[in-house]
Protein backbone atom coordinates (compact mmCIF):
# COMPACT_ATOMS: atom_id res chain seq x y z
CA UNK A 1 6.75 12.16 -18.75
CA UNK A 2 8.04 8.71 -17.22
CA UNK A 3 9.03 5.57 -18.48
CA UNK A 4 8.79 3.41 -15.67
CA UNK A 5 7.23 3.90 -12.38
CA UNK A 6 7.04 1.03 -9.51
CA UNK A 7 4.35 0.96 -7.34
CA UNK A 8 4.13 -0.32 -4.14
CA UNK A 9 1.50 -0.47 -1.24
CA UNK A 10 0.56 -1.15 2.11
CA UNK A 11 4.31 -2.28 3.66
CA UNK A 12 2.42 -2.04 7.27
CA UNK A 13 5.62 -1.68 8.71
CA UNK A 14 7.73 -4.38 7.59
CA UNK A 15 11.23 -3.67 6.69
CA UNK A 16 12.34 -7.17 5.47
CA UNK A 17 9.50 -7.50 3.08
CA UNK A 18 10.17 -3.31 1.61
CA UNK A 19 13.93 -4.28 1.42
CA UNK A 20 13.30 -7.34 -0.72
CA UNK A 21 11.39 -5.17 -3.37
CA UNK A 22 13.34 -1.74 -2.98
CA UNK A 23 16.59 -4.72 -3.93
CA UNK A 24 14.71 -5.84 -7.13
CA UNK A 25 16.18 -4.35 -10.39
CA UNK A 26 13.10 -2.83 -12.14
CA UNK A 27 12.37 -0.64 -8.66
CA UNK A 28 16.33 0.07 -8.61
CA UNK A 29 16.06 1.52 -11.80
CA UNK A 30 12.21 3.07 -12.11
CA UNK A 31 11.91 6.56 -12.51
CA UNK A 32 10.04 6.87 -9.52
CA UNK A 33 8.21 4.90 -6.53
CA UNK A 34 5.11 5.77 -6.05
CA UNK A 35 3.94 4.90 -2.31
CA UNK A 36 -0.02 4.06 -2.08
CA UNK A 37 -0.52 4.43 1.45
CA UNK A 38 -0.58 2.07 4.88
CA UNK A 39 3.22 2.50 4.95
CA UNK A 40 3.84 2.17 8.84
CA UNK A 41 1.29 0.67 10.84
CA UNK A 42 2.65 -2.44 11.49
CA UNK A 43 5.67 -3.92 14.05
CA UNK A 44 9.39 -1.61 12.09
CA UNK A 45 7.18 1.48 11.75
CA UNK A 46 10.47 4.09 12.36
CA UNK A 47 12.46 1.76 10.23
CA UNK A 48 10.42 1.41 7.45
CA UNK A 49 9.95 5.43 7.31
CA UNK A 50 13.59 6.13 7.69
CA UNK A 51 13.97 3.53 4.78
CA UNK A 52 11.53 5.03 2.34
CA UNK A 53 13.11 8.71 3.31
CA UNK A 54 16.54 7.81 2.58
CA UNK A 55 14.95 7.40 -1.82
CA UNK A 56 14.67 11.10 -1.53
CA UNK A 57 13.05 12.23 -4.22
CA UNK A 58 12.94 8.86 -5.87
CA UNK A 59 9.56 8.31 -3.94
CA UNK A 60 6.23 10.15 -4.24
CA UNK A 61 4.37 9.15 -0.72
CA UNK A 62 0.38 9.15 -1.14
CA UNK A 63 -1.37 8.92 2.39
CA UNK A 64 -3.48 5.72 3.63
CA UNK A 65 -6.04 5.29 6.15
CA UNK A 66 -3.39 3.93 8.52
CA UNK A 67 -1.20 6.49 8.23
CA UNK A 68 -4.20 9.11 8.75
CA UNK A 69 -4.80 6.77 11.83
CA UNK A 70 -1.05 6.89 13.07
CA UNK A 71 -1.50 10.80 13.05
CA UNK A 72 -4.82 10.65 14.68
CA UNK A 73 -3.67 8.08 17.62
CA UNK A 74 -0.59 10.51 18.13
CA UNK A 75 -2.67 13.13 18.76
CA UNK A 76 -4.66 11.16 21.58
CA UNK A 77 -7.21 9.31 19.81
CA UNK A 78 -7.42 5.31 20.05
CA UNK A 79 -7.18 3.35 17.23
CA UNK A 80 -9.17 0.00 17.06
CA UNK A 81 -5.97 -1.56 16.29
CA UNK A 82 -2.78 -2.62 18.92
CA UNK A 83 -0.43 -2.21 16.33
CA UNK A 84 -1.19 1.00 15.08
CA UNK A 85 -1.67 2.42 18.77
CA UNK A 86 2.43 1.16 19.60
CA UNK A 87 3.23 2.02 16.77
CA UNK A 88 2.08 5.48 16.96
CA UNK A 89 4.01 6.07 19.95
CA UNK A 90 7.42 4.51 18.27
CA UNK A 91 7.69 7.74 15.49
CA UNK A 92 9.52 10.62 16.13
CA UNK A 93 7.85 13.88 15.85
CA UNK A 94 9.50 14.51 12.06
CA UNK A 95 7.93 10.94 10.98
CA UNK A 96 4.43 12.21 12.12
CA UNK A 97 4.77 15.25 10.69
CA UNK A 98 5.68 13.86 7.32
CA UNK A 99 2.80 11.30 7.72
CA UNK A 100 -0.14 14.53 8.97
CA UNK A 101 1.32 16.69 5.21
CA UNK A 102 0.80 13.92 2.67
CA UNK A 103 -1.69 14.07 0.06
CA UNK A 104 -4.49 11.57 -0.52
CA UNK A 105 -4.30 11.81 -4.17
CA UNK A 106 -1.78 12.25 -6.75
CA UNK A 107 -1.64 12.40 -10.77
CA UNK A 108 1.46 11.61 -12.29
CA UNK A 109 1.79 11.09 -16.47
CA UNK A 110 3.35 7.94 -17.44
CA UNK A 111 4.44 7.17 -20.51
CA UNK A 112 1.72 4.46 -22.49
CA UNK A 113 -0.74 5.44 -19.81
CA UNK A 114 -1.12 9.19 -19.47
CA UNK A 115 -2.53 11.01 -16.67
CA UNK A 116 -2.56 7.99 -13.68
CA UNK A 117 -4.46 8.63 -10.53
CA UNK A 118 -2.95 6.88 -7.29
CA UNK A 119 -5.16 6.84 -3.93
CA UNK A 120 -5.38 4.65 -1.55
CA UNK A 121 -7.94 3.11 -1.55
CA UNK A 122 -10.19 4.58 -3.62
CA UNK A 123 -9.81 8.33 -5.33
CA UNK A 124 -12.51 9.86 -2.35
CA UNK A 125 -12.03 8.06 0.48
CA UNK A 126 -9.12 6.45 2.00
CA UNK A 127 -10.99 3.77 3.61
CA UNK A 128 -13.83 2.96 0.48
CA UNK A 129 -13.65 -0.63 -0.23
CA UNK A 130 -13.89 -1.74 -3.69
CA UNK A 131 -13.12 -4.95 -5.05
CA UNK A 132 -12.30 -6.98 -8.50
CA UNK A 133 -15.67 -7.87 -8.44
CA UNK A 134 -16.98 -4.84 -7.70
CA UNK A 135 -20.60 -3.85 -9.32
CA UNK A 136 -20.44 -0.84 -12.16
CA UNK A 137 -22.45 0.88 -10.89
CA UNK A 138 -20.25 1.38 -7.66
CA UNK A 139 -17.24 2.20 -9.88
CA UNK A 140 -19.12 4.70 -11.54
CA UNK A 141 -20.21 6.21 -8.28
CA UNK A 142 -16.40 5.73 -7.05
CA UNK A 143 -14.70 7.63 -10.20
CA UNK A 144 -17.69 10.18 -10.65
CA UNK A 145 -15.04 13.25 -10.10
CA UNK A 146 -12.05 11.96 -11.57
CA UNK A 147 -11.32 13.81 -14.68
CA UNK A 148 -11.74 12.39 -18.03
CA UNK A 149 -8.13 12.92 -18.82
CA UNK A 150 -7.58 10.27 -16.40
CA UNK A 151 -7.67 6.75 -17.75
CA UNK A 152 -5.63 4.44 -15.67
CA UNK A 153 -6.19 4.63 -11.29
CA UNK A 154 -3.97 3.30 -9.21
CA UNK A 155 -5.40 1.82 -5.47
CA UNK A 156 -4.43 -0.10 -3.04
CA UNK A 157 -6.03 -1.24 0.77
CA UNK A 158 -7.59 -4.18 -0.10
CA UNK A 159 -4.02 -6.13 -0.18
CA UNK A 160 -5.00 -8.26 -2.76
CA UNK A 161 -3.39 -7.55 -6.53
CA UNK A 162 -5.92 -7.01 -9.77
CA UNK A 163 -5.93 -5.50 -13.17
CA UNK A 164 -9.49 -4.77 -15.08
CA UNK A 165 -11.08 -2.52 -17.24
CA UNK A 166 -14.08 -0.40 -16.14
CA UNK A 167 -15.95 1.72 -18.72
CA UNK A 168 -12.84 2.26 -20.30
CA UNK A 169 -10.52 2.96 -17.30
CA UNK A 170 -8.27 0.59 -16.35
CA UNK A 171 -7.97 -0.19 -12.52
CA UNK A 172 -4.73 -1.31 -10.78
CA UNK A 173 -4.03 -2.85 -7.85
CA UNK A 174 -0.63 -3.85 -7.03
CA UNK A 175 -1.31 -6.02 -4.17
CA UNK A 176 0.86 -5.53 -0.67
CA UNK A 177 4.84 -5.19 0.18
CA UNK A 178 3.85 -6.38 4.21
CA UNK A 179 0.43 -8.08 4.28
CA UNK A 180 -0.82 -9.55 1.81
CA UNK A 181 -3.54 -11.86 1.14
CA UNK A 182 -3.21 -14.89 -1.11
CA UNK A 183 0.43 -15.89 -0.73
CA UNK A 184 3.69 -15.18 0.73
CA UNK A 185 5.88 -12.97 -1.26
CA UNK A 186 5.91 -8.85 -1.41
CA UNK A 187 3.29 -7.80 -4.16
CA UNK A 188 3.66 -4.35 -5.75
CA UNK A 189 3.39 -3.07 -9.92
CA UNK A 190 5.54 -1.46 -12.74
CA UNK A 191 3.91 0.83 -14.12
CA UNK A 192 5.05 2.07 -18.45
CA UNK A 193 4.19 1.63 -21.03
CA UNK A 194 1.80 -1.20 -20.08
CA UNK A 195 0.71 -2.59 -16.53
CA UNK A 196 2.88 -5.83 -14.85
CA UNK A 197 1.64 -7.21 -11.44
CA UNK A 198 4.75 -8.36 -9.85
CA UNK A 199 5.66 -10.60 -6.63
CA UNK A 200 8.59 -10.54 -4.72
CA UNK A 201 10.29 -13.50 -3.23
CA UNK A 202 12.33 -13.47 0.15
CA UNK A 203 12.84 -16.05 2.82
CA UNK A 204 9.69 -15.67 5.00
CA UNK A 205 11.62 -17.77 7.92
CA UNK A 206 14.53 -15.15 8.22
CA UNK A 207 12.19 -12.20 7.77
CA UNK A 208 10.02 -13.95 10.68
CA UNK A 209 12.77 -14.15 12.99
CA UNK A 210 14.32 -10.83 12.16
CA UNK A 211 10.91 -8.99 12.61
CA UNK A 212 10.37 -11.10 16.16
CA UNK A 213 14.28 -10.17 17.12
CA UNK A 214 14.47 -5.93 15.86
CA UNK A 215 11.11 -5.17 17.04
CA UNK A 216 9.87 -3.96 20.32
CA UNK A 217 6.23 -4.57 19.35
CA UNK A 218 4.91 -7.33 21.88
CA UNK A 219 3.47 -9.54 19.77
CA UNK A 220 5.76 -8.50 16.62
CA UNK A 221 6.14 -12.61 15.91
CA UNK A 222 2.47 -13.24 15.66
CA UNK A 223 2.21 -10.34 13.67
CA UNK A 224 5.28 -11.55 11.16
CA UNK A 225 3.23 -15.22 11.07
CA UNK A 226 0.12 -14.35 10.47
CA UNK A 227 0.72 -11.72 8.04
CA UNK A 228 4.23 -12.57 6.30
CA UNK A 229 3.17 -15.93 5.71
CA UNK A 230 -0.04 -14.65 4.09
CA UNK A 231 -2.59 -16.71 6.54
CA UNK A 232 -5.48 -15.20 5.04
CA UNK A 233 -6.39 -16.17 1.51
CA UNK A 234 -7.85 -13.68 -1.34
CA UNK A 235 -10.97 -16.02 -0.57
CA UNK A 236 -10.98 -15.20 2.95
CA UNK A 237 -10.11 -11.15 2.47
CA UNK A 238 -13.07 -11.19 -0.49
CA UNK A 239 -15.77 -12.47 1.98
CA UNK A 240 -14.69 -10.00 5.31
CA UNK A 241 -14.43 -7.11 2.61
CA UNK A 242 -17.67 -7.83 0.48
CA UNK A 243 -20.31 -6.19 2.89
CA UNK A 244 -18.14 -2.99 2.70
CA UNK A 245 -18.29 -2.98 -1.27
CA UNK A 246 -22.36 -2.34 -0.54
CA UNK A 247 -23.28 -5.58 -1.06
């Protein structure tokens, strides 16, 4: 059983921001890192995954819709999205492989918690949008094969950080490392005994510049200021997403 597991999701690709949380104490010390998927679509895709590779195993990767997508645009198919078409092309061979073998689920027993599901974004679909608001009745529709064992899931893909209780089963979110919506920082959870949202603070204007300067992307700094300095607010990201929740 572990003590202390840190969470984090959806880096999209952006070294700067992963460094500032892989530097933070509690994820230094955690037992493990568990990796919720959408870890290199975005402008330091190679980077990023040689980063994450060099924790060994210190990290548990769980796959994302974007990674899927990476795999998929390799393999010839377009993607609906620039970035994740370039950086498709940027990964070696090994870095897609790694990305076309990972699960989509995995269960890991934490101590305080028990059995914890992570997905991505939900635990049947990596693409499923569901939301702090979402209705019950779409949770229970959403968790109708997860085993009763199971108490606590972990999800990502939305980018935006919650905590609440359905039917018993708590629901985590720990927000993103690279985009996310609401405010600057890196967002990402420590997991054991309880549940902490965290945020991670790093100097946006370096990490701008640095992404704009290492990265061959061509529009890597409209990418970095649209998306490092959180343009789009949990308002904003609750509207777009709503319609996809079934609404």
């Amino acid at each position: 059983m572990l003590t202390n597991v840190a969470v984090l999701s959806d880096i999209h690709g952006v070294l700067p921001a992963l460094e500032a949380v892989l530097a933070e104490p509690d994820v230094a010390a955690a037992d493990l890192i568990v990796l919720t998927g959408d870890i290199a679509a975005g402008p330091q895709p190679v980077e990023v995954l040689d980063r994450l590779a060099d924790l060994g195993d210190r990290a548990c990767w769980v796959r994302g819709n974007a990674d899927r997508e990476l795999v998929e645009a390799r393999a010839g198919r377009s993607i609906p999205f620039e970035v994740s078409n370039w950086a498709a092309a940027q990964l070696r061979d090994d870095q897609v492989d790694r990305l076309a073998q990972l699960p989509s689920t995995v269960t890991i027993t934490i101590d305080g918690l028990g059995p914890v599901l992570f997905c991505h974004a939900t635990p049947r679909d990596d693409e499923e949008v569901v939301l702090v608001d979402t209705r019950m009745a779409r949770w229970a529709q959403v968790f109708a094969d997860v085993p009763p064992e199971v108490r606590t899931v972990v999800c990502g893909h939305t980018h935006m950080p919650f905590t609440r209780l359905v039917d018993r089963r708590l629901v985590v979110n720990p927000g993103s490392v690279g985009m996310p919506y609401g405010g600057p920082g890196a967002y990402w959870a420590l997991l054991g005994p309880g549940v902490q949202l965290r945020r991670t603070d790093f100097d946006v204007d370096a990490a701008c510049a640095r992404v704009a300067a290492e990265s061959t992307y061509p529009d890597a700094a409209g990418f970095a200021d649209e998306y490092l300095r959180s343009r789009h607010s949990d308002a904003d990201a609750l509207a777009v997403f709503a319609p996809r929740d079934g609404r």
